[in-house]
Protein backbone atom coordinates (compact mmCIF):
# COMPACT_ATOMS: atom_id res chain seq x y z
CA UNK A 1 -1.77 59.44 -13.49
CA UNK A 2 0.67 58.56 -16.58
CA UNK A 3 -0.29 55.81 -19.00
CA UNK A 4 2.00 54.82 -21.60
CA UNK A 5 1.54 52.43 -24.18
CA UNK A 6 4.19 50.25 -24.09
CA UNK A 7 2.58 47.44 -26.80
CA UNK A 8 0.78 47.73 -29.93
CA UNK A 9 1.44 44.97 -32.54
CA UNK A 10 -1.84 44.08 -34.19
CA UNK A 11 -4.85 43.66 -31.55
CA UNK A 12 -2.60 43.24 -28.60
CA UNK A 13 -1.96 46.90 -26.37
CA UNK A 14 -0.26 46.72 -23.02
CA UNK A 15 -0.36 49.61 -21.44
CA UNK A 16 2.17 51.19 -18.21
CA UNK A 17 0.11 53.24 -15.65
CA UNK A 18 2.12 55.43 -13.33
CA UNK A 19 0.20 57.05 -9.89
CA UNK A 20 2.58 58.82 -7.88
CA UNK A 21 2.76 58.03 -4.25
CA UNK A 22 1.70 61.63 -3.67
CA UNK A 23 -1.34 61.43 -5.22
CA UNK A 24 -2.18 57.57 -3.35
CA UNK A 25 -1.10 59.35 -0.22
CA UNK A 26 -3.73 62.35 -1.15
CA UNK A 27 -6.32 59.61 -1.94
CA UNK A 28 -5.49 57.98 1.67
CA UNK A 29 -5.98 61.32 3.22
CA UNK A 30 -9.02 61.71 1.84
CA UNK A 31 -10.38 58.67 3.23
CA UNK A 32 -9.11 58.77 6.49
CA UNK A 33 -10.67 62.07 6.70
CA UNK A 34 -13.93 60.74 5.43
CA UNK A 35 -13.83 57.90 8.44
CA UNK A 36 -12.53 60.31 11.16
CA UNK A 37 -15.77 60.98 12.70
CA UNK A 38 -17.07 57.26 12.40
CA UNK A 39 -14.20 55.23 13.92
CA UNK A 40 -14.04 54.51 18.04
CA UNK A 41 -10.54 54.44 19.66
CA UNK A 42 -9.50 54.36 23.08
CA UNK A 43 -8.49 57.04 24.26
CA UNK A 44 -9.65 59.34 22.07
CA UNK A 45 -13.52 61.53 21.68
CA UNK A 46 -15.50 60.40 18.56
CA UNK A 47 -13.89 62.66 15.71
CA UNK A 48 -11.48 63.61 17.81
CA UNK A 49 -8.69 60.86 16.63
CA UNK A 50 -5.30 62.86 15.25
CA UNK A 51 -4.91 62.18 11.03
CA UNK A 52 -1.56 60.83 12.04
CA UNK A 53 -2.80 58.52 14.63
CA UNK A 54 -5.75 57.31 11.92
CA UNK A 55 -2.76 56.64 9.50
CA UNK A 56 -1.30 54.64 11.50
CA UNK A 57 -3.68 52.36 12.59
CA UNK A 58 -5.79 52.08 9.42
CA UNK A 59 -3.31 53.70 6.88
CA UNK A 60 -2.38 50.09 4.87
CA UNK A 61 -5.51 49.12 5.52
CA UNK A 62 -6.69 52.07 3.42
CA UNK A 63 -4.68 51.81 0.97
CA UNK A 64 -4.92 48.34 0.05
CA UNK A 65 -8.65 49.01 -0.41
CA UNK A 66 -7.65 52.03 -2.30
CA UNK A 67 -5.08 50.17 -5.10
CA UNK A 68 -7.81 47.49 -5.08
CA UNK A 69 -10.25 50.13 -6.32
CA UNK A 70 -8.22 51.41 -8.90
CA UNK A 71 -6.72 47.80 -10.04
CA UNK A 72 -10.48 46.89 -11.28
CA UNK A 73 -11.82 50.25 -12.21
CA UNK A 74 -9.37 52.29 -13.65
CA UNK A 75 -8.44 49.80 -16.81
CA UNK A 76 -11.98 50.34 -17.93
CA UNK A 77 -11.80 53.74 -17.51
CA UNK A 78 -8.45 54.09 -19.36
CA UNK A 79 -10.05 52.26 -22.14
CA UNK A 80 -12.90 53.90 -22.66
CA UNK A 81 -10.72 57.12 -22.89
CA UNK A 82 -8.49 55.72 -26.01
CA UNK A 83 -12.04 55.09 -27.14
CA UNK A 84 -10.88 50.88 -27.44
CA UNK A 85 -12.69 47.96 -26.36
CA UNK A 86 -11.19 44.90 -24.74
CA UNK A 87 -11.87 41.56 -26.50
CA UNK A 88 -11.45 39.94 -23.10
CA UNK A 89 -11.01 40.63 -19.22
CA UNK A 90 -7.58 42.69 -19.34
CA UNK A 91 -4.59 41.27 -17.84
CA UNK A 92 -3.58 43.43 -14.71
CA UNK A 93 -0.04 42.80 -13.38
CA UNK A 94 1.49 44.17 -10.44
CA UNK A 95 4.78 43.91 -8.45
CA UNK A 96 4.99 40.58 -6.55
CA UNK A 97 8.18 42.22 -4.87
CA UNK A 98 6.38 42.23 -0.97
CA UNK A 99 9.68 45.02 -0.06
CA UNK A 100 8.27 47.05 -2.67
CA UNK A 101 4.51 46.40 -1.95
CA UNK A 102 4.93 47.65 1.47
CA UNK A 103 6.37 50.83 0.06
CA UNK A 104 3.50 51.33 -2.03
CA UNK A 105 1.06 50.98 1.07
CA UNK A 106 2.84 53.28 3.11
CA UNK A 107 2.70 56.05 0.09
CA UNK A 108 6.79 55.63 -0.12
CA UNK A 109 6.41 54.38 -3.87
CA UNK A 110 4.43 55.25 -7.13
CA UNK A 111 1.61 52.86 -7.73
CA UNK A 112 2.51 51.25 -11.23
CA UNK A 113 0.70 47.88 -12.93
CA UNK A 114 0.19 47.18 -16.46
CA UNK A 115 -2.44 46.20 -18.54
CA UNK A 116 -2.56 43.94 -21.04
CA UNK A 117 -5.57 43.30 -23.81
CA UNK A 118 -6.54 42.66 -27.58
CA UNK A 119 -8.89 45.56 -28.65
CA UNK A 120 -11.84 44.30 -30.91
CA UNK A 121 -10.96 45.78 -34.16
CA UNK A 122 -12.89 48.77 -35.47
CA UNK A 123 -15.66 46.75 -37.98
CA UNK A 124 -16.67 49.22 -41.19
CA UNK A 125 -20.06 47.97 -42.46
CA UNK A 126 -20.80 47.22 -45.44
CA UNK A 127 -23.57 47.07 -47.84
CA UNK A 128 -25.61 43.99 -47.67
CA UNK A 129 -28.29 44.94 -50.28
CA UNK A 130 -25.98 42.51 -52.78
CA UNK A 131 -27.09 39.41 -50.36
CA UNK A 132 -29.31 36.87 -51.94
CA UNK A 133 -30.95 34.18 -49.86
CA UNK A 134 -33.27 31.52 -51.50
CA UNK A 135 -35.62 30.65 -48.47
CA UNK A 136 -36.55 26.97 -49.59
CA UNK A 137 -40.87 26.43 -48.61
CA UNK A 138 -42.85 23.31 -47.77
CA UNK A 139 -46.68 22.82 -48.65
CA UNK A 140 -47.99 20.59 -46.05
CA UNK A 141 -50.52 18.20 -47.43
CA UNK A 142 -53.02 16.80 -45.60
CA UNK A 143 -51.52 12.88 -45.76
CA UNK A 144 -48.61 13.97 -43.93
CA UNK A 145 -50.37 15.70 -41.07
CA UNK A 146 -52.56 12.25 -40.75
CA UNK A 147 -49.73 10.00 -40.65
CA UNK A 148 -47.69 12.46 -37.90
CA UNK A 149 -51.66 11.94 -36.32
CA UNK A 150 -51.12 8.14 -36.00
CA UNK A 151 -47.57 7.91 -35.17
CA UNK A 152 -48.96 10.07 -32.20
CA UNK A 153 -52.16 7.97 -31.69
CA UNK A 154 -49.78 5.34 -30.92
CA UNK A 155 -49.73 6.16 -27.15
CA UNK A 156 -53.70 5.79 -27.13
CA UNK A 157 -53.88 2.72 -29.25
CA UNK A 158 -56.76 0.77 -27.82
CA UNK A 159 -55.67 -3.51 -27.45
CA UNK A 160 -57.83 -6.62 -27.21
CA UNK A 161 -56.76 -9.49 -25.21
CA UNK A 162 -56.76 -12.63 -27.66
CA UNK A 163 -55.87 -16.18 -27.73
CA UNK A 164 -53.03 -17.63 -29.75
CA UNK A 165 -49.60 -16.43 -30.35
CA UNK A 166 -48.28 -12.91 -30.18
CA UNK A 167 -47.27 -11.47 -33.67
CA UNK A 168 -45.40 -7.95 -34.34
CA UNK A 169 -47.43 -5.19 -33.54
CA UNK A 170 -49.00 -7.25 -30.64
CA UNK A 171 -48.72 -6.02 -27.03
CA UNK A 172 -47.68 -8.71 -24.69
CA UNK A 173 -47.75 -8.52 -20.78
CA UNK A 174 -44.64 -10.35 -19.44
CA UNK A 175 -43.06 -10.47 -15.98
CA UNK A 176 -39.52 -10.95 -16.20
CA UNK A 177 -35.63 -11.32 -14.40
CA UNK A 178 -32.88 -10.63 -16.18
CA UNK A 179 -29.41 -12.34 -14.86
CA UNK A 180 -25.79 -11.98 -15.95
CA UNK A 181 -23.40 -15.30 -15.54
CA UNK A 182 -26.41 -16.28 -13.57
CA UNK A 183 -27.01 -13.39 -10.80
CA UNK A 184 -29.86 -11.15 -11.13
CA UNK A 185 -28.60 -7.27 -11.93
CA UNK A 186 -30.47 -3.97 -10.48
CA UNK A 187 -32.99 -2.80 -12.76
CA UNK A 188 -33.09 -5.88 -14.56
CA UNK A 189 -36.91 -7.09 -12.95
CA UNK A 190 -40.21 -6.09 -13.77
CA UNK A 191 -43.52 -7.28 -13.19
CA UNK A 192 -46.83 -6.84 -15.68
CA UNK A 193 -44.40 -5.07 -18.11
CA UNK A 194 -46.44 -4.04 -21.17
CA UNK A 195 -44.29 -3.89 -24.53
CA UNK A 196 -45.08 -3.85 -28.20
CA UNK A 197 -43.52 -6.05 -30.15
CA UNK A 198 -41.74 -4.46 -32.93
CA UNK A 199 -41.53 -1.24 -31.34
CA UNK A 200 -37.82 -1.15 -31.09
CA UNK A 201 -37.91 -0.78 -27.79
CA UNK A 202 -35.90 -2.87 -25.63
CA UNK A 203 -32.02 -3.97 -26.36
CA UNK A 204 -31.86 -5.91 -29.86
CA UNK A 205 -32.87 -9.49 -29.83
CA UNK A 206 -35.01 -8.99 -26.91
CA UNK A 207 -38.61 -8.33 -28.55
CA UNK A 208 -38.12 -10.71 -31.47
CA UNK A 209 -37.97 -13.80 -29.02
CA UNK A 210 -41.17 -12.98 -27.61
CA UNK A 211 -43.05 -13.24 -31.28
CA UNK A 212 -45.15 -16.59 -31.07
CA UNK A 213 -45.59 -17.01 -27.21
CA UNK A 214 -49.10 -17.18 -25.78
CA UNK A 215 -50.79 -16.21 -22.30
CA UNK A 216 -49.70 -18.74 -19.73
CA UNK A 217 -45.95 -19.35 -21.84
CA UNK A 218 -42.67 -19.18 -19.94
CA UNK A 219 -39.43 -18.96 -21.68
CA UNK A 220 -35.55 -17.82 -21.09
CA UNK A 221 -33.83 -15.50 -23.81
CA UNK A 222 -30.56 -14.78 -24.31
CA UNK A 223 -29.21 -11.60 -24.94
CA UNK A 224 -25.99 -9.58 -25.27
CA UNK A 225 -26.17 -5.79 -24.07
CA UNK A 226 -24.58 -3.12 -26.41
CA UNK A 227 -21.20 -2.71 -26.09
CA UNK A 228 -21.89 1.35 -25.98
CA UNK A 229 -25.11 0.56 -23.36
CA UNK A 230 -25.14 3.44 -20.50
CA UNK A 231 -24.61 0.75 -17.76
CA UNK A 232 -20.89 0.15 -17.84
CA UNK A 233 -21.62 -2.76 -16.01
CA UNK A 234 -23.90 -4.38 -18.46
CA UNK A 235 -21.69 -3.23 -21.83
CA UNK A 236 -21.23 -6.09 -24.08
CA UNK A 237 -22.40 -8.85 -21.73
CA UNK A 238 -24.50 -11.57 -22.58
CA UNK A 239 -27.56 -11.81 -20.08
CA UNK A 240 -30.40 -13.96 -19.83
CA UNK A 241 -33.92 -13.34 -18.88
CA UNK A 242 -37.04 -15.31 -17.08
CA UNK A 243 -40.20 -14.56 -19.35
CA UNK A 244 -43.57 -15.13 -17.95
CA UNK A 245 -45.96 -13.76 -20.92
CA UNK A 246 -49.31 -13.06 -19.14
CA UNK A 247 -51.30 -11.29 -21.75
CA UNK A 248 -51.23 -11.32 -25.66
CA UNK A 249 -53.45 -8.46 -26.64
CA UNK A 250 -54.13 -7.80 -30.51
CA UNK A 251 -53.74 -3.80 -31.45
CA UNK A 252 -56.78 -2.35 -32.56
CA UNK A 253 -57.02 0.10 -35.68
CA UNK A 254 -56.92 4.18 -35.40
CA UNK A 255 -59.31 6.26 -36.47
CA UNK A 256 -58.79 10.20 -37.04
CA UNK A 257 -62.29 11.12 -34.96
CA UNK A 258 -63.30 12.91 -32.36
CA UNK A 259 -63.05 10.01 -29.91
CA UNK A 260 -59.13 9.44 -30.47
CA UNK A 261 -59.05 13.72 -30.06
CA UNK A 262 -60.81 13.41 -26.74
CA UNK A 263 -58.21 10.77 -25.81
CA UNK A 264 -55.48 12.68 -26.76
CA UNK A 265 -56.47 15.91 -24.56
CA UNK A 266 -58.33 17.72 -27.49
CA UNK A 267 -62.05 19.07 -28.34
CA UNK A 268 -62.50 17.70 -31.40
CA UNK A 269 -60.24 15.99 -35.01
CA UNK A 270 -60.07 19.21 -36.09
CA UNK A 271 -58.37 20.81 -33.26
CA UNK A 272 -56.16 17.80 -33.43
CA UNK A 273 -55.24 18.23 -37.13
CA UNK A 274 -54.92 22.33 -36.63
CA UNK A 275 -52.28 21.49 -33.58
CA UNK A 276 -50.35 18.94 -35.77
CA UNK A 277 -49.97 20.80 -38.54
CA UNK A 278 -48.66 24.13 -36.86
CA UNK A 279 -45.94 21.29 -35.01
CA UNK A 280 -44.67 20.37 -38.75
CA UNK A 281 -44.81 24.10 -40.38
CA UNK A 282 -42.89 24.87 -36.83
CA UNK A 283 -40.33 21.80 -37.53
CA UNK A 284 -39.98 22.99 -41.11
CA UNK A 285 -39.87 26.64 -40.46
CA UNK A 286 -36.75 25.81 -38.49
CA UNK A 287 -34.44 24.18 -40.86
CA UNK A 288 -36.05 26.76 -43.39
CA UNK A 289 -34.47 29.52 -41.21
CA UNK A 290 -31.49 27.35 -40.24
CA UNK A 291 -30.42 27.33 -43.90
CA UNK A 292 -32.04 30.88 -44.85
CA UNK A 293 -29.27 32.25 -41.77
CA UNK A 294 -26.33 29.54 -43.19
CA UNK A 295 -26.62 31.78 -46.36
CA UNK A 296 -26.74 34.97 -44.99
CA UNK A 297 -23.56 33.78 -42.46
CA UNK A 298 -22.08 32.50 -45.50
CA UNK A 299 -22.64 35.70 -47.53
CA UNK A 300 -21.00 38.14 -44.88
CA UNK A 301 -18.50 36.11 -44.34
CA UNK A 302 -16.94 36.74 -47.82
CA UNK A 303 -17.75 40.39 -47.17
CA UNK A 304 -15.62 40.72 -44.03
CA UNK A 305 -12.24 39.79 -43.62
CA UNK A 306 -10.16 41.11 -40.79
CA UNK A 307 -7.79 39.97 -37.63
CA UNK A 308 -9.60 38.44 -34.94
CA UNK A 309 -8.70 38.86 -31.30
CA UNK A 310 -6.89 35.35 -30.36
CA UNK A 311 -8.20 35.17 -27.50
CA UNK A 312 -11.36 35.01 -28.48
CA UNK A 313 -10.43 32.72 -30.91
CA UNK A 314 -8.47 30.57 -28.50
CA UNK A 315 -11.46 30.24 -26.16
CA UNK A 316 -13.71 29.59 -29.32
CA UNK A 317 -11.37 26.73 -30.20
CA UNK A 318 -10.97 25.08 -26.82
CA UNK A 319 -14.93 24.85 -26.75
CA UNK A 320 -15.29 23.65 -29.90
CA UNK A 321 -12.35 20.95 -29.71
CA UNK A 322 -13.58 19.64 -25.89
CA UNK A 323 -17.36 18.88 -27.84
CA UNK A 324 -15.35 17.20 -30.59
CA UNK A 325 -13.32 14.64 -28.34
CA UNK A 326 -16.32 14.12 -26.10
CA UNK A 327 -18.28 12.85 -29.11
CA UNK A 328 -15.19 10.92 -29.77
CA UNK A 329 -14.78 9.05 -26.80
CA UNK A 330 -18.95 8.71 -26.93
CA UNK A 331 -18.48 6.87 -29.96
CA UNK A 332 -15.80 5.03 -29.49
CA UNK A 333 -13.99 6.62 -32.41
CA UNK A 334 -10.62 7.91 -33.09
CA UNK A 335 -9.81 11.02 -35.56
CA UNK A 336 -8.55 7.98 -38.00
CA UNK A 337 -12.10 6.43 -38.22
CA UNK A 338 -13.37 10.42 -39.86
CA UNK A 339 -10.98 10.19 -41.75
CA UNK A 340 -8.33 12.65 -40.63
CA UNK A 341 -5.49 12.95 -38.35
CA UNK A 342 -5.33 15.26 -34.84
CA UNK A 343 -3.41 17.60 -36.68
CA UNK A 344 -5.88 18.47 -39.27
CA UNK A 345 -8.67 18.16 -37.24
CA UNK A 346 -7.23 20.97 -35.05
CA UNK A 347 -6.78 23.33 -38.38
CA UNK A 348 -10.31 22.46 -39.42
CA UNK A 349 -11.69 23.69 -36.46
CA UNK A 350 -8.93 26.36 -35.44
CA UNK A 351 -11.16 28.24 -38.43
CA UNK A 352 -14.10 27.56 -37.59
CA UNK A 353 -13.54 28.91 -34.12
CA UNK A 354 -12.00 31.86 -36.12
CA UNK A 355 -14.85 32.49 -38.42
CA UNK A 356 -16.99 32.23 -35.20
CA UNK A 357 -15.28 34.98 -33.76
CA UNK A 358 -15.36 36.93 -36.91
CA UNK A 359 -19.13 36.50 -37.96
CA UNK A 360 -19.77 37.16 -34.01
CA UNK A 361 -17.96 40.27 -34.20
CA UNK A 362 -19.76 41.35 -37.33
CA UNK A 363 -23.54 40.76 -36.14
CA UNK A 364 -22.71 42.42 -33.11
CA UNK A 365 -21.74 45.52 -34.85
CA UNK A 366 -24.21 45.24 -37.26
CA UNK A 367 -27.01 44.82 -34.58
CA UNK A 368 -25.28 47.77 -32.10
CA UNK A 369 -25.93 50.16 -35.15
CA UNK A 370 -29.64 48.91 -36.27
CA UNK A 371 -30.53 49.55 -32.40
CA UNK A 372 -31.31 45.99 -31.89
CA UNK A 373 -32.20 45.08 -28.15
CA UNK A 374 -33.14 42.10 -26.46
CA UNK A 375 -35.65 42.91 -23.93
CA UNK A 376 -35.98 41.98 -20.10
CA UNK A 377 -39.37 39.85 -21.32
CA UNK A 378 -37.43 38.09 -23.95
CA UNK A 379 -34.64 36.77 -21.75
CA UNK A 380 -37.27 35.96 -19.28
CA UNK A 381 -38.83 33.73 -21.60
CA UNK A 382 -35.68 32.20 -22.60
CA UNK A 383 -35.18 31.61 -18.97
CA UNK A 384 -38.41 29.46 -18.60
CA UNK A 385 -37.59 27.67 -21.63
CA UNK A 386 -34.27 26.45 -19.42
CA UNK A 387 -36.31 25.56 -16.54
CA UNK A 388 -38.85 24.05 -18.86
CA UNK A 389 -36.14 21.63 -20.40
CA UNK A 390 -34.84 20.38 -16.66
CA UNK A 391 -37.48 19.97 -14.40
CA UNK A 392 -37.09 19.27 -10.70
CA UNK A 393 -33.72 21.11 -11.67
CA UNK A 394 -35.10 24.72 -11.55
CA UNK A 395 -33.80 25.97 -8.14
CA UNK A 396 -29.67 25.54 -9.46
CA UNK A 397 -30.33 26.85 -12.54
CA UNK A 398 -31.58 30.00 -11.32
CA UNK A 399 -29.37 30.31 -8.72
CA UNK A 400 -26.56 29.41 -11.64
CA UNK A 401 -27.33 32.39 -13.05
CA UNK A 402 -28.45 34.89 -10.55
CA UNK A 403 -24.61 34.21 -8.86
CA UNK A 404 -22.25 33.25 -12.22
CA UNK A 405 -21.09 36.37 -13.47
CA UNK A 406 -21.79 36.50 -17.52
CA UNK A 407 -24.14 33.72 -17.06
CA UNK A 408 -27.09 36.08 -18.34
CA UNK A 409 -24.88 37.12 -21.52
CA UNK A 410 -25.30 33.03 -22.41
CA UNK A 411 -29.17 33.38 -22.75
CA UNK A 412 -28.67 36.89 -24.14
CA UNK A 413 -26.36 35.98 -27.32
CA UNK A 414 -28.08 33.84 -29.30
CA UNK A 415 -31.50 36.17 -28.70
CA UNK A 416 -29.47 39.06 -29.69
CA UNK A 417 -28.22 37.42 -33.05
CA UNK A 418 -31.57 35.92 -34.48
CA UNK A 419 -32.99 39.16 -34.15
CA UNK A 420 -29.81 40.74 -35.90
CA UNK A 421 -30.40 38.15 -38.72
CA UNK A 422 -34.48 39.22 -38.30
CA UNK A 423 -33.39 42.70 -39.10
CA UNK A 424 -30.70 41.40 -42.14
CA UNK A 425 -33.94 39.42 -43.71
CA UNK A 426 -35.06 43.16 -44.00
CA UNK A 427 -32.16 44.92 -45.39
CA UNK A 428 -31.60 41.59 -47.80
CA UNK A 429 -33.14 39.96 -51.29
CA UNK A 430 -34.73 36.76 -50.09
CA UNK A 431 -36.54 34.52 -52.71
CA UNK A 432 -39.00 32.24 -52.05
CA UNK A 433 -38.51 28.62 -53.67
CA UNK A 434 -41.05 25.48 -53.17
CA UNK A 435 -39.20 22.26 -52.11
CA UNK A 436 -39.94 18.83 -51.03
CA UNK A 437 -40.10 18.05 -47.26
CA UNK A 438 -36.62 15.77 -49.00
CA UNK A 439 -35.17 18.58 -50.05
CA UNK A 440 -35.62 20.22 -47.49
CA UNK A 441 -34.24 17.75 -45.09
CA UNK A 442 -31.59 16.55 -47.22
CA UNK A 443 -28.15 16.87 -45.77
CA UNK A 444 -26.17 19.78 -47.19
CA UNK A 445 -22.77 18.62 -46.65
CA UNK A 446 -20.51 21.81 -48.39
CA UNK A 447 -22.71 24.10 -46.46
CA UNK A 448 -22.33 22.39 -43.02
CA UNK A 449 -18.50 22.51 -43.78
CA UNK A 450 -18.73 25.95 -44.39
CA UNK A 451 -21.19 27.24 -41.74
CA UNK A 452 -20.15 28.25 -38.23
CA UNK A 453 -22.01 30.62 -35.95
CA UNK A 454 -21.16 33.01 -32.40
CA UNK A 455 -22.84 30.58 -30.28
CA UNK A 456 -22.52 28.79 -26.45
CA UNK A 457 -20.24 25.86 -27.63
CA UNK A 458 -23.38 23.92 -25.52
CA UNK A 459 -24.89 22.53 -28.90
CA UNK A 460 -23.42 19.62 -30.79
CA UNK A 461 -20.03 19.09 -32.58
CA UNK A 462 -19.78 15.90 -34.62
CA UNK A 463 -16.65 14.79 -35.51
CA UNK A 464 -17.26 15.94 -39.32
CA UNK A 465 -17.01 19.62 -39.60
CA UNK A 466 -20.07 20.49 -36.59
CA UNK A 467 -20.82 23.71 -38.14
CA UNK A 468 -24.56 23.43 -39.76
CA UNK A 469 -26.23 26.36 -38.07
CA UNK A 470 -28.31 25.36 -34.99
CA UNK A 471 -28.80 21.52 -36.59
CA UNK A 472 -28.67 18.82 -33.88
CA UNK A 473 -29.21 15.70 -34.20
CA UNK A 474 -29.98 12.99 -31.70
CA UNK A 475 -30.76 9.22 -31.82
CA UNK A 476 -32.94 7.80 -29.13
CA UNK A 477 -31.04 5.23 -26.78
CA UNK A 478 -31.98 1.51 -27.18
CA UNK A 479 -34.24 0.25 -23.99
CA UNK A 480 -33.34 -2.49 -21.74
CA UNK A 481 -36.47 -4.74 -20.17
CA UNK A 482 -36.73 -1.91 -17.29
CA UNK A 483 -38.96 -0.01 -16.00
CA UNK A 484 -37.67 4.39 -16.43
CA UNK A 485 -34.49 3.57 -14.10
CA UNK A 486 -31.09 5.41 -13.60
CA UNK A 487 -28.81 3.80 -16.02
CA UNK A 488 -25.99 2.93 -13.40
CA UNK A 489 -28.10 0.74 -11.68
CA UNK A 490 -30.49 -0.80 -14.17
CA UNK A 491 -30.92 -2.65 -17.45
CA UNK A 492 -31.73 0.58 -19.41
């Protein structure tokens, strides 16, 4: 077998590989003799089938198998000998001429293909004992774990029934029909609906119509739907609705006891107060780490500057700008509303998708040479949190990744880099530094537009520079006067 590099401009090698027909025809031999006592033909005893005769009949057969073989193993192979690493899947191209094809199959012609790749580029490390991280800290005082108590005591808030007109805060019973241009819509009826007042809950306008009804009251609102509501069919029309208020029933006050514990699941306030607090140090903890790791990205990424296989990049960038139109189009925005044109938008994020690549490359090595491993229990777990995030979903997603090839690697990589940055918090100066929950939760604009991470392109992109580490953001969806109803066929 010759190979001869016939490419090597930066990260891009192509490489010729020669196999003379003499040694496919050797290889075919081989195989045929390996099959000789296993293969029934007419004619002929078990084993007792002339080599010439086998060629004949299974010969192409052979070795089609055979250049198959060495079409998807020997690259690797060849790769591993020139002690390189392919950024991506090599490129394998053969001769599409079928005259010559069939020469190659009957051992008439040398076996040649070429491969084509971008090696990752050879990453010296670096001291990071110069990195300095200020890791920002939260006390947790005891007023903020009771209010997060009654913002979740809302959902066992005891009401009274009362006479008189329903105020905010009020929880009114209502049967209702909503209609647009005068025809009732799917989704749009409910009876014995319960609703706060003031909770936000339904479309805008909706709630504050209700406020001075009583028990017994009927009444028709008028509304106008969103014009970004789910249901394309109800976007931006105006609808009316049929109210029938049944109940007005006054919202009694919360205690932190035992009683509104045993209500909510729990033993006892204090178990209650324990669980809540762990929930916030857990919430702060993470933006704590997500801006300990910006710094630490931010850090190495002055430390390391080198080519980056554009492939990588490519596929970085094609992830990253499909998130960024999505949200577009979600919003109903154009690149002109951010502020920018296409054209700069694409450079923006062109390198981010290249520091991506870069930092990606850099943790990996860095992690490879600490020894860091993500165990079989870890990506287990990580598993179960999928499944735990889609339920009645759980049979596709396992069978999405027990048959997509890769599809492991995608729970793998981001375990594998927080415990890289787990081990840099060790090699690292990292200073402690009390904040306010404010400060810690106040946007950090310059470091969002410099922050990027090796991550599934999954998460978030606004269309401002989508690059704080791990932040997402999400705003809950305005409710329609439905019960929990697909939004293609209902009011929500």
């Amino acid at each position: 077998m010759q190979v001869i590099e016939t490419l090597a401009q930066g990260l891009k090698r192509e490489l010729k590989v020669v196999i003379p027909a003499k040694d496919m025809e050797a290889r075919m031999n081989e195989r045929l003799a390996e099959v000789k006592d296993r293969v029934k033909i007419n004619g002929f005893r078990p084993g007792k089938v002339p080599v010439a005769h086998l060629k004949k009949v299974y010969g192409k057969s052979i070795m089609a198998d055979l250049v198959n073989e060495i079409v998807r193993d020997k690259p690797t192979e060849i790769l591993s000998g020139r002690g390189e690493k392919s950024a991506t899947q090599p490129e394998i191209a053969m001769t599409e001429d079928e005259a010559e094809a069939d020469k190659i199959l009957n051992a008439e012609a040398d076996l040649e293909f070429t491969v084509a790749y971008e090696i990752i580029p050879a990453i010296e490390l670096k001291d990071v004992s110069g990195i300095k991280v200020t890791r920002e800290v939260v006390e947790i005082a005891d007023e903020e774990v009771n209010e997060q108590i009654l913002k979740i005591a809302e959902s066992a808030r005891s009401y009274e029934s009362k006479k008189g007109k329903a105020a905010n805060g009020d929880r009114v019973t209502i049967d209702y029909l909503g209609k647009v241009d005068g025809v009732a819509f799917d989704g749009g009826k409910d009876e014995d609906a319960e609703l706060v007042l003031g909770s936000n809950r339904f479309i805008p306008g909706f709630e504050e119509q209700l406020v001075g009804l009583k028990a017994g009251d009927e009444k028709v609102i008028t509304v106008t739907f969103p014009a970004d509501y789910p249901a394309a069919n109800l976007a931006g029309k105006e609808a009316t609705f049929d109210i029938t208020v049944k109940d007005v029933a006054a919202a009694q006050d919360i205690e932190i006891n035992d009683e509104l514990a045993t209500k909510l699941g729990l033993e006892s306030a204090d178990k209650l107060k324990e669980i809540v607090r762990g929930q916030i140090e857990s919430q702060y903890g993470n933006l704590t780490r997500q801006k300990v790791k910006r710094q630490i990205l931010d850090q190495l990424d002055e430390l390391y500057q080198f080519e980056t296989p554009g492939r990588l990049v490519e596929a970085e960038f094609e992830n990253i700008w499909r998130q960024i139109n999505t949200d577009l189009q979600q919003a109903g925005k154009t690149f002109a509303d951010e502020e920018t044109t296409e054209e700069e938008a694409r450079a923006e994020y062109r390198k981010l998708a290249e520091r991506r690549v870069r930092l990606g490359l850099v943790l990996s090595e860095i992690g490879e040479k600490a020894g860091v491993q993500v165990s079989d229990d870890e990506l287990q777990r990580s598993l179960f949190e999928q499944l735990r995030q889609f339920p009645g979903q759980e049979k596709q997603i396992l069978d999405y990744f027990k048959n997509t090839p890769g599809a492991a690697a995608s729970l793998r990589a981001p375990l594998f880099e927080e415990k890289v940055v787990d081990h840099l918090l060790g090699e690292i100066s990292v200073t402690d530094k009390k904040v306010t929950k404010e400060e810690l939760t106040a946007d950090d604009e310059e470091g969002e537009g410099k922050a990027a991470k090796k991550a599934p392109a999954k998460k978030k992109a606004t269309a401002k520079a989508e690059a704080a580490e791990g932040e997402e953001a999400a705003a809950p969806k305005k409710k329609a006067p439905a019960k929990k109803k697909a939004a293609d066929d209902s009011a929500e």
